[in-house]
N, C-alpha and C. Protein backbone atom coordinates (compact mmCIF):
# COMPACT_ATOMS: atom_id res chain seq x y z
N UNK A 1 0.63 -136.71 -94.66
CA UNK A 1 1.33 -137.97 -94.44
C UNK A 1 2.70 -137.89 -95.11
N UNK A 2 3.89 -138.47 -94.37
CA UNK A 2 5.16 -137.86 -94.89
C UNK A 2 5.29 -139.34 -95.75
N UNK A 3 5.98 -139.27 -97.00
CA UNK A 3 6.13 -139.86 -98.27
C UNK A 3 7.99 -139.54 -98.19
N UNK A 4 8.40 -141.14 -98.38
CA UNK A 4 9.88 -141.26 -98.24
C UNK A 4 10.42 -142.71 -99.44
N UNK A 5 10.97 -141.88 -100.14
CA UNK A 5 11.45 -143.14 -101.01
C UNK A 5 12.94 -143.57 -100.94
N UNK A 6 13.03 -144.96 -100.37
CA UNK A 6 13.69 -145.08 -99.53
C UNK A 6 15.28 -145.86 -101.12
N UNK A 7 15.56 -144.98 -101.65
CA UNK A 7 16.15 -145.19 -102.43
C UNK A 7 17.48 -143.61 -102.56
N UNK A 8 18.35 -143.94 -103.39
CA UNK A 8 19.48 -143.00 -103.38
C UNK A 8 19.39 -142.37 -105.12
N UNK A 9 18.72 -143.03 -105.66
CA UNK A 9 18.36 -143.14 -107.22
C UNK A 9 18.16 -141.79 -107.46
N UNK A 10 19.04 -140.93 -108.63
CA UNK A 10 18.57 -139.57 -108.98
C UNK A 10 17.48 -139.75 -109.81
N UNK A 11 17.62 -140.64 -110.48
CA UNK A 11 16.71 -141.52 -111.55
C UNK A 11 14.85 -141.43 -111.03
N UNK A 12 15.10 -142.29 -109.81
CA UNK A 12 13.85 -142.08 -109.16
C UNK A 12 13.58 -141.23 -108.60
N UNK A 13 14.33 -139.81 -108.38
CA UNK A 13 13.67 -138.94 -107.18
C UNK A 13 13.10 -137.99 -108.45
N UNK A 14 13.48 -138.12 -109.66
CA UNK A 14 12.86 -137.19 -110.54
C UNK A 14 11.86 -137.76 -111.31
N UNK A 15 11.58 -138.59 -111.20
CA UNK A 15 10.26 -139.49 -111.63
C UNK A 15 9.24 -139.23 -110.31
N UNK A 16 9.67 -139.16 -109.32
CA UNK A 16 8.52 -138.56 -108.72
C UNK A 16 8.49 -137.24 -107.85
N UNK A 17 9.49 -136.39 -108.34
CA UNK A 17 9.26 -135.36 -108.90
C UNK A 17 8.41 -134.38 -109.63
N UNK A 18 8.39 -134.99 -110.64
CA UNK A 18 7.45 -134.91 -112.13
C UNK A 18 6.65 -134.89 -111.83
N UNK A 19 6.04 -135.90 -111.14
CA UNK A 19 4.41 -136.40 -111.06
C UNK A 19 3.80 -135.15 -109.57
N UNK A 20 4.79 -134.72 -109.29
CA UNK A 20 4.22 -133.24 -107.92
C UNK A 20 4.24 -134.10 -106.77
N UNK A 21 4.89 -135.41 -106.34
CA UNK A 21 4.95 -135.47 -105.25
C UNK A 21 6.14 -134.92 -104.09
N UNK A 22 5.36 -134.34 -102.84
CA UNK A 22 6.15 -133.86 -101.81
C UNK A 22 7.07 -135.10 -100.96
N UNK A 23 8.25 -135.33 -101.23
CA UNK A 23 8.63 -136.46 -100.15
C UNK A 23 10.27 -136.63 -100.12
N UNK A 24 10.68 -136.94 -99.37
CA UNK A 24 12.53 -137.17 -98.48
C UNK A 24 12.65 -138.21 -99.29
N UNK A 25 14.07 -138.25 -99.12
CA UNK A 25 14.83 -139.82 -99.59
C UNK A 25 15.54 -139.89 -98.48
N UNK A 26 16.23 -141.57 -98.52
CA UNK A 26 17.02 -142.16 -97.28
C UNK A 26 17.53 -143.02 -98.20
N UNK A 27 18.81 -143.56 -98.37
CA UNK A 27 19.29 -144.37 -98.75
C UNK A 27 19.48 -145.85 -98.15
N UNK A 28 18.89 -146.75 -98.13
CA UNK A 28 18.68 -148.02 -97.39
C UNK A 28 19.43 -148.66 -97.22
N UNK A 29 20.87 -148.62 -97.84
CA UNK A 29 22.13 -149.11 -98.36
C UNK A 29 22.36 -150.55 -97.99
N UNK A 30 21.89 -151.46 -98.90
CA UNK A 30 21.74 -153.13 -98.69
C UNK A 30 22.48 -153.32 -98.76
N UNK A 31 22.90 -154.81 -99.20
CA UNK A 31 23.55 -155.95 -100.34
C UNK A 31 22.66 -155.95 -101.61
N UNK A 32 23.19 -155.94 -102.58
CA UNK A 32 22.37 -156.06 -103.57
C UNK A 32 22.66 -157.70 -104.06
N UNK A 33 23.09 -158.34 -103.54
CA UNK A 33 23.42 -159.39 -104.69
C UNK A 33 22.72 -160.61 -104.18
N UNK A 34 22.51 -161.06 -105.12
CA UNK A 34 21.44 -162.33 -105.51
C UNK A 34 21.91 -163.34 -104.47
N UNK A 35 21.09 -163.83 -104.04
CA UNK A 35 20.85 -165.01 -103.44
C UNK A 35 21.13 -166.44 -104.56
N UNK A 36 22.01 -167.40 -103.63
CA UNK A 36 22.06 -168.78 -104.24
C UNK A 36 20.85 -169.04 -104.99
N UNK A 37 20.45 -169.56 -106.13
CA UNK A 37 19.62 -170.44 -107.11
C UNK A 37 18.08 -168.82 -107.24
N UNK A 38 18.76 -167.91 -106.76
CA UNK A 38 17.83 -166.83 -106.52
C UNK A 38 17.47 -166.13 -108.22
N UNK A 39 16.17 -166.05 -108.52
CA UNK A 39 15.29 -166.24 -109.78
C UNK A 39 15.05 -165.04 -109.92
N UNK A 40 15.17 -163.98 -111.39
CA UNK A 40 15.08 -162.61 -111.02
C UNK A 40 14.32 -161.81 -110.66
N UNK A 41 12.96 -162.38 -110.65
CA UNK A 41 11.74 -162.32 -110.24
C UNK A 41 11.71 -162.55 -108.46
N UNK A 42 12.45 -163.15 -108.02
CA UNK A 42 12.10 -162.94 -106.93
C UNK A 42 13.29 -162.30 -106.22
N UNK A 43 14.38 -162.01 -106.99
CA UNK A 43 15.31 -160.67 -106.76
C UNK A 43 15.35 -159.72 -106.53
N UNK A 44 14.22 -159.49 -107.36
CA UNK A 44 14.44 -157.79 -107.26
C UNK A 44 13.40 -157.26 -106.63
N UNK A 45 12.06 -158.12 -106.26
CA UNK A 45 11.07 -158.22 -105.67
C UNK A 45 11.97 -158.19 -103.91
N UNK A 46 12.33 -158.77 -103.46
CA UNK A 46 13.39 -159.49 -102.44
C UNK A 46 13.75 -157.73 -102.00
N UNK A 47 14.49 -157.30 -103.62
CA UNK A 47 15.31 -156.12 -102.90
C UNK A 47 14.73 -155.23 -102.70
N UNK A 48 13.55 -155.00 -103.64
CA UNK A 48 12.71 -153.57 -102.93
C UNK A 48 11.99 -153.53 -102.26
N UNK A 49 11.62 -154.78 -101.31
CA UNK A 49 10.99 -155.02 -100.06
C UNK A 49 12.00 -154.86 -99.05
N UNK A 50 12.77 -155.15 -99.12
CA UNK A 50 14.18 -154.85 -98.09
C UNK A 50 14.75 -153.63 -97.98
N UNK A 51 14.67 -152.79 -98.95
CA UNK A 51 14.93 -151.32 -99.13
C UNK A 51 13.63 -150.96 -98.23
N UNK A 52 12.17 -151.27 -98.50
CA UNK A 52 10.90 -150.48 -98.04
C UNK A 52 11.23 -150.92 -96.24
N UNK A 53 11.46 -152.19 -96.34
CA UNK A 53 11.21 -152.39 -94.95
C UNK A 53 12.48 -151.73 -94.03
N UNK A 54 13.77 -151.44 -94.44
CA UNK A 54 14.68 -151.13 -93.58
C UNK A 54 14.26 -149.38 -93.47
N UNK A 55 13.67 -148.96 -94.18
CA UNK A 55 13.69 -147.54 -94.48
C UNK A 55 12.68 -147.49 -93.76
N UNK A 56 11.39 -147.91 -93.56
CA UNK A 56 9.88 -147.88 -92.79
C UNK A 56 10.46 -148.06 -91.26
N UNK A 57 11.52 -149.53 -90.97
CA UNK A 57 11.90 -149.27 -89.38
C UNK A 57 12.09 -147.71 -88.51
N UNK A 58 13.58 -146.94 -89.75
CA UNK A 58 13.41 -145.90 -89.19
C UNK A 58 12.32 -144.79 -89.41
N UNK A 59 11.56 -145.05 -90.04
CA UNK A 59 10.75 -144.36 -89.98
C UNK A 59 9.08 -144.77 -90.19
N UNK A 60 8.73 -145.41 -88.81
CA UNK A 60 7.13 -146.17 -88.82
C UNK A 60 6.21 -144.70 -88.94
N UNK A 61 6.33 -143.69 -89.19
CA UNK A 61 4.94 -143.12 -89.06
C UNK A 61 5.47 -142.43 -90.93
N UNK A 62 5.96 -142.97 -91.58
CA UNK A 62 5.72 -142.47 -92.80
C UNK A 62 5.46 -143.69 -94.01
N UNK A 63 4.67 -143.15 -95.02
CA UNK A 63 4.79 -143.98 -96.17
C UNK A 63 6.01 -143.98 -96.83
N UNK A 64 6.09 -145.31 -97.00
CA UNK A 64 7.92 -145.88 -97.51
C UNK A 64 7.85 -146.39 -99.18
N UNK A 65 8.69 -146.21 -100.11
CA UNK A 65 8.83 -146.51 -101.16
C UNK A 65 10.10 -147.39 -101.46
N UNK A 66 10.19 -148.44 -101.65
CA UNK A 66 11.46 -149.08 -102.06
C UNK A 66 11.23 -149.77 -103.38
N UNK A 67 12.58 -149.55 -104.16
CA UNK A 67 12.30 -150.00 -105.65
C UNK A 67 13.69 -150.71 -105.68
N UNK A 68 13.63 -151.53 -106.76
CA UNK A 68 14.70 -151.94 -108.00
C UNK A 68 14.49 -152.22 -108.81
N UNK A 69 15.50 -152.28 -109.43
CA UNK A 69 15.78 -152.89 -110.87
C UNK A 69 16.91 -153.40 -111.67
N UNK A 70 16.51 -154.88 -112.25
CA UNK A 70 17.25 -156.06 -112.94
C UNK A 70 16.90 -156.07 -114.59
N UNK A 71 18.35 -156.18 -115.10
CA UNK A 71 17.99 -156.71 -116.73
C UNK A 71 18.25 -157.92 -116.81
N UNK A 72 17.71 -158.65 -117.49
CA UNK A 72 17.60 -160.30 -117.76
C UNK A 72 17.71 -160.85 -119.15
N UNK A 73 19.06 -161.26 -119.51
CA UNK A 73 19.13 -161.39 -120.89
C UNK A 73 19.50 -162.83 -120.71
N UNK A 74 18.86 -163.83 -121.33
CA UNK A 74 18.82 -165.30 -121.42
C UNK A 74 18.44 -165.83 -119.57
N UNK A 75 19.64 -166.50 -119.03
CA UNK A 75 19.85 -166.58 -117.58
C UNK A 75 20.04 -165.71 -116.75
N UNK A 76 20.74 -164.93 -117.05
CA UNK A 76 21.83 -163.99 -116.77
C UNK A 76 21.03 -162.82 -116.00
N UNK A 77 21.48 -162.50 -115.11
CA UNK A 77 20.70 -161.11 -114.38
C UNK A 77 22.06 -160.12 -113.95
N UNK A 78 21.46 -159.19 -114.59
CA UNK A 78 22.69 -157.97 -114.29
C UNK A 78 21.84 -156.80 -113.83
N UNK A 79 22.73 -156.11 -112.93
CA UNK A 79 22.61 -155.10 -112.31
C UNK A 79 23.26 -153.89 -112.63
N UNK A 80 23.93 -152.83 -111.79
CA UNK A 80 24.53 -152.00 -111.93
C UNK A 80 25.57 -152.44 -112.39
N UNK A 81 26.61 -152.06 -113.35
CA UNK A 81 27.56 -152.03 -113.92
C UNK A 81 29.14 -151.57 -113.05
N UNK A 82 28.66 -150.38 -112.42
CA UNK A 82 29.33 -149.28 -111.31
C UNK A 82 31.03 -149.18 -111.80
N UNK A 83 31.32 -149.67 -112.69
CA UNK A 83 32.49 -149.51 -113.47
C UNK A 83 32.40 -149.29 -115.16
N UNK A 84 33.25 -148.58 -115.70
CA UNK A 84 33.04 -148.34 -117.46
C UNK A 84 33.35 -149.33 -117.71
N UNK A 85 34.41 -150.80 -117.43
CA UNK A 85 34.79 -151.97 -118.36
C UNK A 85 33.73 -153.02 -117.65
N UNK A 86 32.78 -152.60 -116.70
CA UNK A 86 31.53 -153.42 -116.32
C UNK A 86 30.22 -153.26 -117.02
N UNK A 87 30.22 -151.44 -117.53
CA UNK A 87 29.36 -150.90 -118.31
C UNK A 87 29.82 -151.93 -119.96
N UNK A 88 30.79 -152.06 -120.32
CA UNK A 88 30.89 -151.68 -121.88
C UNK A 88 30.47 -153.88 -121.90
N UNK A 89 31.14 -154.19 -120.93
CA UNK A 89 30.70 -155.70 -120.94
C UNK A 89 29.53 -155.77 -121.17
N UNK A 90 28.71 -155.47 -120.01
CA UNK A 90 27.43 -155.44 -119.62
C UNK A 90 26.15 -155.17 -121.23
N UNK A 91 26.81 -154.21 -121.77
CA UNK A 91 26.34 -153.81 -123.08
C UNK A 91 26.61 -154.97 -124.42
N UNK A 92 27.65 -155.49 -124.27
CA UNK A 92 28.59 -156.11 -125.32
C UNK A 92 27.38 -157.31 -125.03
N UNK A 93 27.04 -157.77 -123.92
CA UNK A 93 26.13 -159.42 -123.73
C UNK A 93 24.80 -158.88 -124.37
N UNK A 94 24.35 -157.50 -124.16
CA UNK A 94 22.92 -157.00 -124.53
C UNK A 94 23.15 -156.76 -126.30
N UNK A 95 24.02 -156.52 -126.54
CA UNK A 95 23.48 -156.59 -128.27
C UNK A 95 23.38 -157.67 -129.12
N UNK A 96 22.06 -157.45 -130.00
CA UNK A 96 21.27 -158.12 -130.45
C UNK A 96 20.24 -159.05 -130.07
N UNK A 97 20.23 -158.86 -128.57
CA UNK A 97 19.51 -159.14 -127.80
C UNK A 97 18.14 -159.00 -127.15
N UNK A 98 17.42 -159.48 -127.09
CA UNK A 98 15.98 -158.96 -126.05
C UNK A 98 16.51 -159.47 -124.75
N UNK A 99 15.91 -157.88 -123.85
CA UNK A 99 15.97 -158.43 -122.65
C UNK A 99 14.84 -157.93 -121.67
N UNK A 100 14.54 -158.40 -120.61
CA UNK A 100 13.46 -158.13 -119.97
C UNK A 100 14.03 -157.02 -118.85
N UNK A 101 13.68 -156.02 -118.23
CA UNK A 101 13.67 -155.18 -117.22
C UNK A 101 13.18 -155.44 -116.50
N UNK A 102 13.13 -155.42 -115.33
CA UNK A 102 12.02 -156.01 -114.12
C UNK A 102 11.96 -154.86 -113.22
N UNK A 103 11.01 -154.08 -113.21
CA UNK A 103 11.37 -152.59 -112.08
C UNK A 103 9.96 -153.37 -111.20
N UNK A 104 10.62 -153.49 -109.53
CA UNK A 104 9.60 -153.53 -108.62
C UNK A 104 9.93 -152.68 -107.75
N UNK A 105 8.32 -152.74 -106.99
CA UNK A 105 8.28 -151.55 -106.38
C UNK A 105 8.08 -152.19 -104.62
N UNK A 106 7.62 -151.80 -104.06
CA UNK A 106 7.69 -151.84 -102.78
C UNK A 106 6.81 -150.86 -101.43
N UNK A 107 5.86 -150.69 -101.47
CA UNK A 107 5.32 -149.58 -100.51
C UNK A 107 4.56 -150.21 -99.24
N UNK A 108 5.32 -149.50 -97.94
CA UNK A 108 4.72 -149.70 -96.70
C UNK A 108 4.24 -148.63 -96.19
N UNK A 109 2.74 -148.97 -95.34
CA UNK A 109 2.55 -147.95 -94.69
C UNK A 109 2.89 -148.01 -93.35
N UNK A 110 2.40 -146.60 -92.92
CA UNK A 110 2.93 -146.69 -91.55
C UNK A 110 1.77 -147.72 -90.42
N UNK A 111 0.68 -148.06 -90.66
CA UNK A 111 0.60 -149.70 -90.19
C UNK A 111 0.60 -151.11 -90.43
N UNK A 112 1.71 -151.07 -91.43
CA UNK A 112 2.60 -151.89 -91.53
C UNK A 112 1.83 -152.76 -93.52
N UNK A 113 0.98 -152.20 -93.66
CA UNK A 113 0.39 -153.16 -94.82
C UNK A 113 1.58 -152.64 -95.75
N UNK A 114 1.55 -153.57 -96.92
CA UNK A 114 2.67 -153.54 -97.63
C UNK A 114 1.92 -153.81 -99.14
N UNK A 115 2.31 -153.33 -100.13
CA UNK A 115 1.54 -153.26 -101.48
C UNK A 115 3.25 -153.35 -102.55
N UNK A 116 3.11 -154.29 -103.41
CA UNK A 116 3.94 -154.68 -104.11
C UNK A 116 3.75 -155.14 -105.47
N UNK A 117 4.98 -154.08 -106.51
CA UNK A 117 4.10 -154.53 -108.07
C UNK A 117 5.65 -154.46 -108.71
N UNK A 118 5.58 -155.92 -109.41
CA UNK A 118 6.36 -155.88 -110.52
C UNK A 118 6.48 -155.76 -112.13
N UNK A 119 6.76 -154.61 -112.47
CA UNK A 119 6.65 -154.46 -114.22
C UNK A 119 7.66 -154.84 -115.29
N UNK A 120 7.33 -155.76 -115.80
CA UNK A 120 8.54 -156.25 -117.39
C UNK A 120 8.62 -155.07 -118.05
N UNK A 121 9.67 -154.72 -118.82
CA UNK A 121 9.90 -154.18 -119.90
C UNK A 121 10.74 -155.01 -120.98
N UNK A 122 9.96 -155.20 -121.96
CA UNK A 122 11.38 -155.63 -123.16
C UNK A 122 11.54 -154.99 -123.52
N UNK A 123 13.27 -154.97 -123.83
CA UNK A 123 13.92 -154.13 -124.95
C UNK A 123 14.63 -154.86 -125.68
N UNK A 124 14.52 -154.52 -127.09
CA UNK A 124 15.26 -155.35 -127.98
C UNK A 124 16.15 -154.35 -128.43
N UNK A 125 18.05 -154.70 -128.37
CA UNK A 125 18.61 -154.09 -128.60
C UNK A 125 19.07 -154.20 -130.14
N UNK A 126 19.58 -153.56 -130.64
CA UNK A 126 20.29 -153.38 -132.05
C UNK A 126 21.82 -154.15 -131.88
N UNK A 127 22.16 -154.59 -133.13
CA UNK A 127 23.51 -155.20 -133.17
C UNK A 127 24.43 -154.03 -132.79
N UNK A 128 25.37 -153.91 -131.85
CA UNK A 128 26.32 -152.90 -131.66
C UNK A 128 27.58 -153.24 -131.65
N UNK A 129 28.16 -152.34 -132.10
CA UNK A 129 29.88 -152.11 -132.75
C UNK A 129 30.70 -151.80 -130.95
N UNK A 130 31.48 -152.62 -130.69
CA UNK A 130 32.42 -152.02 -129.65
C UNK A 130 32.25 -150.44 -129.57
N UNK A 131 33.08 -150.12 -130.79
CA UNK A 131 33.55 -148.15 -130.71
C UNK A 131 31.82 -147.86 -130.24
N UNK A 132 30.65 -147.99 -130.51
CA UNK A 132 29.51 -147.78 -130.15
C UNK A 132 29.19 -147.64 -128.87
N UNK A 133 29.53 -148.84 -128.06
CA UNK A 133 29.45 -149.28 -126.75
C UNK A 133 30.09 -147.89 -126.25
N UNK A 134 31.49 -148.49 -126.26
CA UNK A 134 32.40 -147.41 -125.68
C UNK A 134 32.04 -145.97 -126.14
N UNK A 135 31.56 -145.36 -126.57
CA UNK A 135 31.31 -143.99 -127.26
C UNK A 135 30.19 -143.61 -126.18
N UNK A 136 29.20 -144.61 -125.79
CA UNK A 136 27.60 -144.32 -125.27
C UNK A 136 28.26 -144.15 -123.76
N UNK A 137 29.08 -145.52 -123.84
CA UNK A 137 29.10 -145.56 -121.98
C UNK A 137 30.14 -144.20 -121.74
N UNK A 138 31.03 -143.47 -122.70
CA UNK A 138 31.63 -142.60 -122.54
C UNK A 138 30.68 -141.35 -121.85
N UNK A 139 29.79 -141.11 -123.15
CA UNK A 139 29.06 -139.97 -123.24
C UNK A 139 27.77 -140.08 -122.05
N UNK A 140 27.23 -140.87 -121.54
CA UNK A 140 26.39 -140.96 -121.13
C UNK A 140 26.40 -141.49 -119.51
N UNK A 141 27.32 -141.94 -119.38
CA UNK A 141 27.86 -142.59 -118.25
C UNK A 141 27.14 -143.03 -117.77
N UNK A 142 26.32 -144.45 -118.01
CA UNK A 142 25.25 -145.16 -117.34
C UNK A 142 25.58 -146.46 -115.84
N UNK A 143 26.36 -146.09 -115.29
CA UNK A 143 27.66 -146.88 -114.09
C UNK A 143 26.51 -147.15 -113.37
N UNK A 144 25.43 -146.48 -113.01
CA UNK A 144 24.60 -146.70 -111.94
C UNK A 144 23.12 -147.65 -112.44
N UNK A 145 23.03 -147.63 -113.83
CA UNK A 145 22.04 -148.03 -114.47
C UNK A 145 22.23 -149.82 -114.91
N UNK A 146 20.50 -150.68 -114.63
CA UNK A 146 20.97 -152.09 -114.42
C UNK A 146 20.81 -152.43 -116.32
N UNK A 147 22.40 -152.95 -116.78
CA UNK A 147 22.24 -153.80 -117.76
C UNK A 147 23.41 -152.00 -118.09
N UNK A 148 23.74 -151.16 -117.66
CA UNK A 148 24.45 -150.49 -118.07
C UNK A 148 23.96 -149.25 -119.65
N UNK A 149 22.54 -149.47 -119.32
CA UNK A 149 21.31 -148.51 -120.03
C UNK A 149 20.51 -147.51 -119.41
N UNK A 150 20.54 -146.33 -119.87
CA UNK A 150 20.02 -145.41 -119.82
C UNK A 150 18.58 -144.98 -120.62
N UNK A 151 17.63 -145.23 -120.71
CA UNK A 151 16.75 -144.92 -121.52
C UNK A 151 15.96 -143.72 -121.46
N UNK A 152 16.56 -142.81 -120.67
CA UNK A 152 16.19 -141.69 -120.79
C UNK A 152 16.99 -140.73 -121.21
N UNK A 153 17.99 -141.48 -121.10
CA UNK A 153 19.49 -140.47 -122.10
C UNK A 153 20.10 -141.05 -123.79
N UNK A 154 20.62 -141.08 -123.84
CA UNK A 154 21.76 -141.53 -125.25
C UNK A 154 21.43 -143.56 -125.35
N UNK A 155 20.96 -143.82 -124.69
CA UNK A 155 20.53 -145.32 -124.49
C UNK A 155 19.53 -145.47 -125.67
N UNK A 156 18.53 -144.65 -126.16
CA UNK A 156 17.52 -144.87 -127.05
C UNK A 156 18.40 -144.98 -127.58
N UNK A 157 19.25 -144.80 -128.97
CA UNK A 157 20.15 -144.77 -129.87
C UNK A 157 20.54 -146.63 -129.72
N UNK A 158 20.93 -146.83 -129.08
CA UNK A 158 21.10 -148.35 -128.89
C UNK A 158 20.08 -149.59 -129.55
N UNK A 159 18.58 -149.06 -129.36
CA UNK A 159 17.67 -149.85 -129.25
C UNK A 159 16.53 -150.04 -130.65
N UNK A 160 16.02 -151.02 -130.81
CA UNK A 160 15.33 -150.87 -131.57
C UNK A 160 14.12 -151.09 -131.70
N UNK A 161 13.54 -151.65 -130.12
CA UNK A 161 11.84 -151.51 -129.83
C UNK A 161 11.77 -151.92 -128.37
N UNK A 162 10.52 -151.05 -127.87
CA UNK A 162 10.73 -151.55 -126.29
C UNK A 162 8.96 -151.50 -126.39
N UNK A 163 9.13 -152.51 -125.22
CA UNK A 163 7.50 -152.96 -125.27
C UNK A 163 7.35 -153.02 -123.98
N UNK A 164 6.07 -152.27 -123.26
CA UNK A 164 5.92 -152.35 -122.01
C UNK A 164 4.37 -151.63 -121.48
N UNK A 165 4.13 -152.28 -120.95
CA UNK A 165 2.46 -151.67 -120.53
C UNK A 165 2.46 -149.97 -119.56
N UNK A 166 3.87 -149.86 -118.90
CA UNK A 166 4.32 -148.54 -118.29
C UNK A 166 5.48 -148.14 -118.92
N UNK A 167 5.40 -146.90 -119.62
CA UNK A 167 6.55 -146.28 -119.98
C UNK A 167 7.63 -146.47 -119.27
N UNK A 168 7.43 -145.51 -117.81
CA UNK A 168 8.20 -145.27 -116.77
C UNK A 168 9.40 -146.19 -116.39
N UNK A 169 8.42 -147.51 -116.03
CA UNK A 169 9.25 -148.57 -115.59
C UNK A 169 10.48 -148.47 -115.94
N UNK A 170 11.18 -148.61 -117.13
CA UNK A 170 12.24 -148.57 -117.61
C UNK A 170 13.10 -148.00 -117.15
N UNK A 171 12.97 -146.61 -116.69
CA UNK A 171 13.84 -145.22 -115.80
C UNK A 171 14.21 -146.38 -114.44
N UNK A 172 13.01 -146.72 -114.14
CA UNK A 172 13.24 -147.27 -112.32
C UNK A 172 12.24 -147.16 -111.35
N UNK A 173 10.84 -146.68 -111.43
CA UNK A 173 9.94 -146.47 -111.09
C UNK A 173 8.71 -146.76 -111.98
N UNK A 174 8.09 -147.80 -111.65
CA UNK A 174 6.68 -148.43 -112.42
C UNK A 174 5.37 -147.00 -112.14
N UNK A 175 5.51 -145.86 -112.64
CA UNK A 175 4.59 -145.28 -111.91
C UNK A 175 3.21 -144.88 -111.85
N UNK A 176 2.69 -145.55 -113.37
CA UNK A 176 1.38 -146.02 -113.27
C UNK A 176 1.06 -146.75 -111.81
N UNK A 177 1.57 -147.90 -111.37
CA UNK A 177 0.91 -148.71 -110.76
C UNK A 177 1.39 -147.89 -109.17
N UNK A 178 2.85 -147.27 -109.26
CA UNK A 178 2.86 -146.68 -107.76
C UNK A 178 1.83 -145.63 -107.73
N UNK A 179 1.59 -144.41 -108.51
CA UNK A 179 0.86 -143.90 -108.52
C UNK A 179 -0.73 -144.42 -107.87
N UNK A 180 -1.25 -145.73 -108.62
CA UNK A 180 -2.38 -146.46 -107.92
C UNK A 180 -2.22 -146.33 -106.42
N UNK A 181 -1.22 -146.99 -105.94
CA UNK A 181 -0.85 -147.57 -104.60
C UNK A 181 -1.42 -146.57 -103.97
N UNK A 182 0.05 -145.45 -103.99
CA UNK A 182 -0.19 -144.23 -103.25
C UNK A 182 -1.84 -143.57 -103.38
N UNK A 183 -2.50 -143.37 -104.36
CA UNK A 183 -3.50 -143.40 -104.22
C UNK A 183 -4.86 -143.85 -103.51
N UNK A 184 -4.79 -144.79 -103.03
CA UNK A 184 -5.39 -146.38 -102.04
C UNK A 184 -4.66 -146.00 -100.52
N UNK A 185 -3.46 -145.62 -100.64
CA UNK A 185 -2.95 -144.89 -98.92
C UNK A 185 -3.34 -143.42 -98.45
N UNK A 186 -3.96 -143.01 -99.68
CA UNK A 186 -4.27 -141.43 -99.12
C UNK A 186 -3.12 -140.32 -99.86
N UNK A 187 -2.10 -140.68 -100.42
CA UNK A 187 -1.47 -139.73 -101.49
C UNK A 187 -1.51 -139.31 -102.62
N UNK A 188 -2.26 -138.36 -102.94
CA UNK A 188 -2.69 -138.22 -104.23
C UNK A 188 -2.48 -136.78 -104.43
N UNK A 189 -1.63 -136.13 -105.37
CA UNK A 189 -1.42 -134.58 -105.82
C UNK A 189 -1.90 -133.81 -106.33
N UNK A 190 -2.76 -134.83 -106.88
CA UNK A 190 -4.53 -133.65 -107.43
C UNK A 190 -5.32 -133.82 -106.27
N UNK A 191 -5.19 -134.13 -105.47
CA UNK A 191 -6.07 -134.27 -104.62
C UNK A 191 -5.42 -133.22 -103.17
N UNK A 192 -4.55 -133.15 -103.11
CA UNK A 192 -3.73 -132.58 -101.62
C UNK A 192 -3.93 -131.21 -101.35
């Protein structure tokens, strides 16, 4: 069964990578941006159903993966940064802060059932110094990453506790629970 994660994310194609799965990417290339009075919970839920479903049209005979991910500090929902003075902002609102991560996921099969899981992460950041900011977003260049964090690179250094029932989530892929999914559709890598 062909396995397509319908995302552009280097982030995510090596998270499931790792885990030995065989499968394509397609880039779904949306809108990402929030809907009027739109709640982040049902944002980012919103977007990786819209990623799964545009990516499953062109391709109904494969299993589809669509993900995102939102940081949520007070009201506020931020995304990609995609600029360094969007990155170093983006960072400047997150210190001293807790904020929630929201990585959802999105999987269709090819007759059409659809399986959907959203995972929190908190992270509580450390008080940070400008020259700090600017030094990380230098070195690390997190432009593509939501809340302008990397936690698999130079981003730990920032932080000072993260709490979450899936490691993973945090990268961009919940993959305890995708792992389940795919499992329940017939994809499984100890098993293939």
């Amino acid at each position: 069964m062909e396995l397509i994660l319908g995302s552009s994310s280097p982030y995510r194609q090596a998270q499931l990578k790792t885990l030995g799965y065989a499968f394509n990417t397609e880039a779904p290339n949306i809108d990402e941006a929030a809907q009027r009075s739109e709640a982040p919970l049902e944002l980012v839920t919103r977007l990786a159903g819209e990623k799964a479903r545009l990516t499953a049209q062109r391709n109904p005979s494969a299993v589809v993966i669509g993900a995102d991910q939102v940081a949520v500090v007070g009201t506020s929902i931020l995304g990609k940064p995609l600029t360094v003075a969007r990155a170093i902002e983006q960072l400047s609102r997150l210190s001293g802060q807790r904020v929630d991560f929201l990585s959802a996921i999105c999987v269709i099969e090819p007759i059409g059932r659809t399986h959907s899981h959203v995972e929190k992460t908190k992270v509580s950041f450390r008080d940070l110094e400008t020259e700090t900011i600017e030094q990380y977003v230098s070195l690390d260049q997190p432009l593509d990453c939501a809340g302008g964090f990397r936690s698999e690179g130079l981003g730990v250094h920032l932080v000072e506790h993260v709490e979450s029932a899936d490691p993973s989530a945090i990268i961009g892929l919940p993959l305890i629970a995708l792992s389940k999914i795919l499992r329940t559709v017939g994809i499984d890598p100890l098993r293939n």
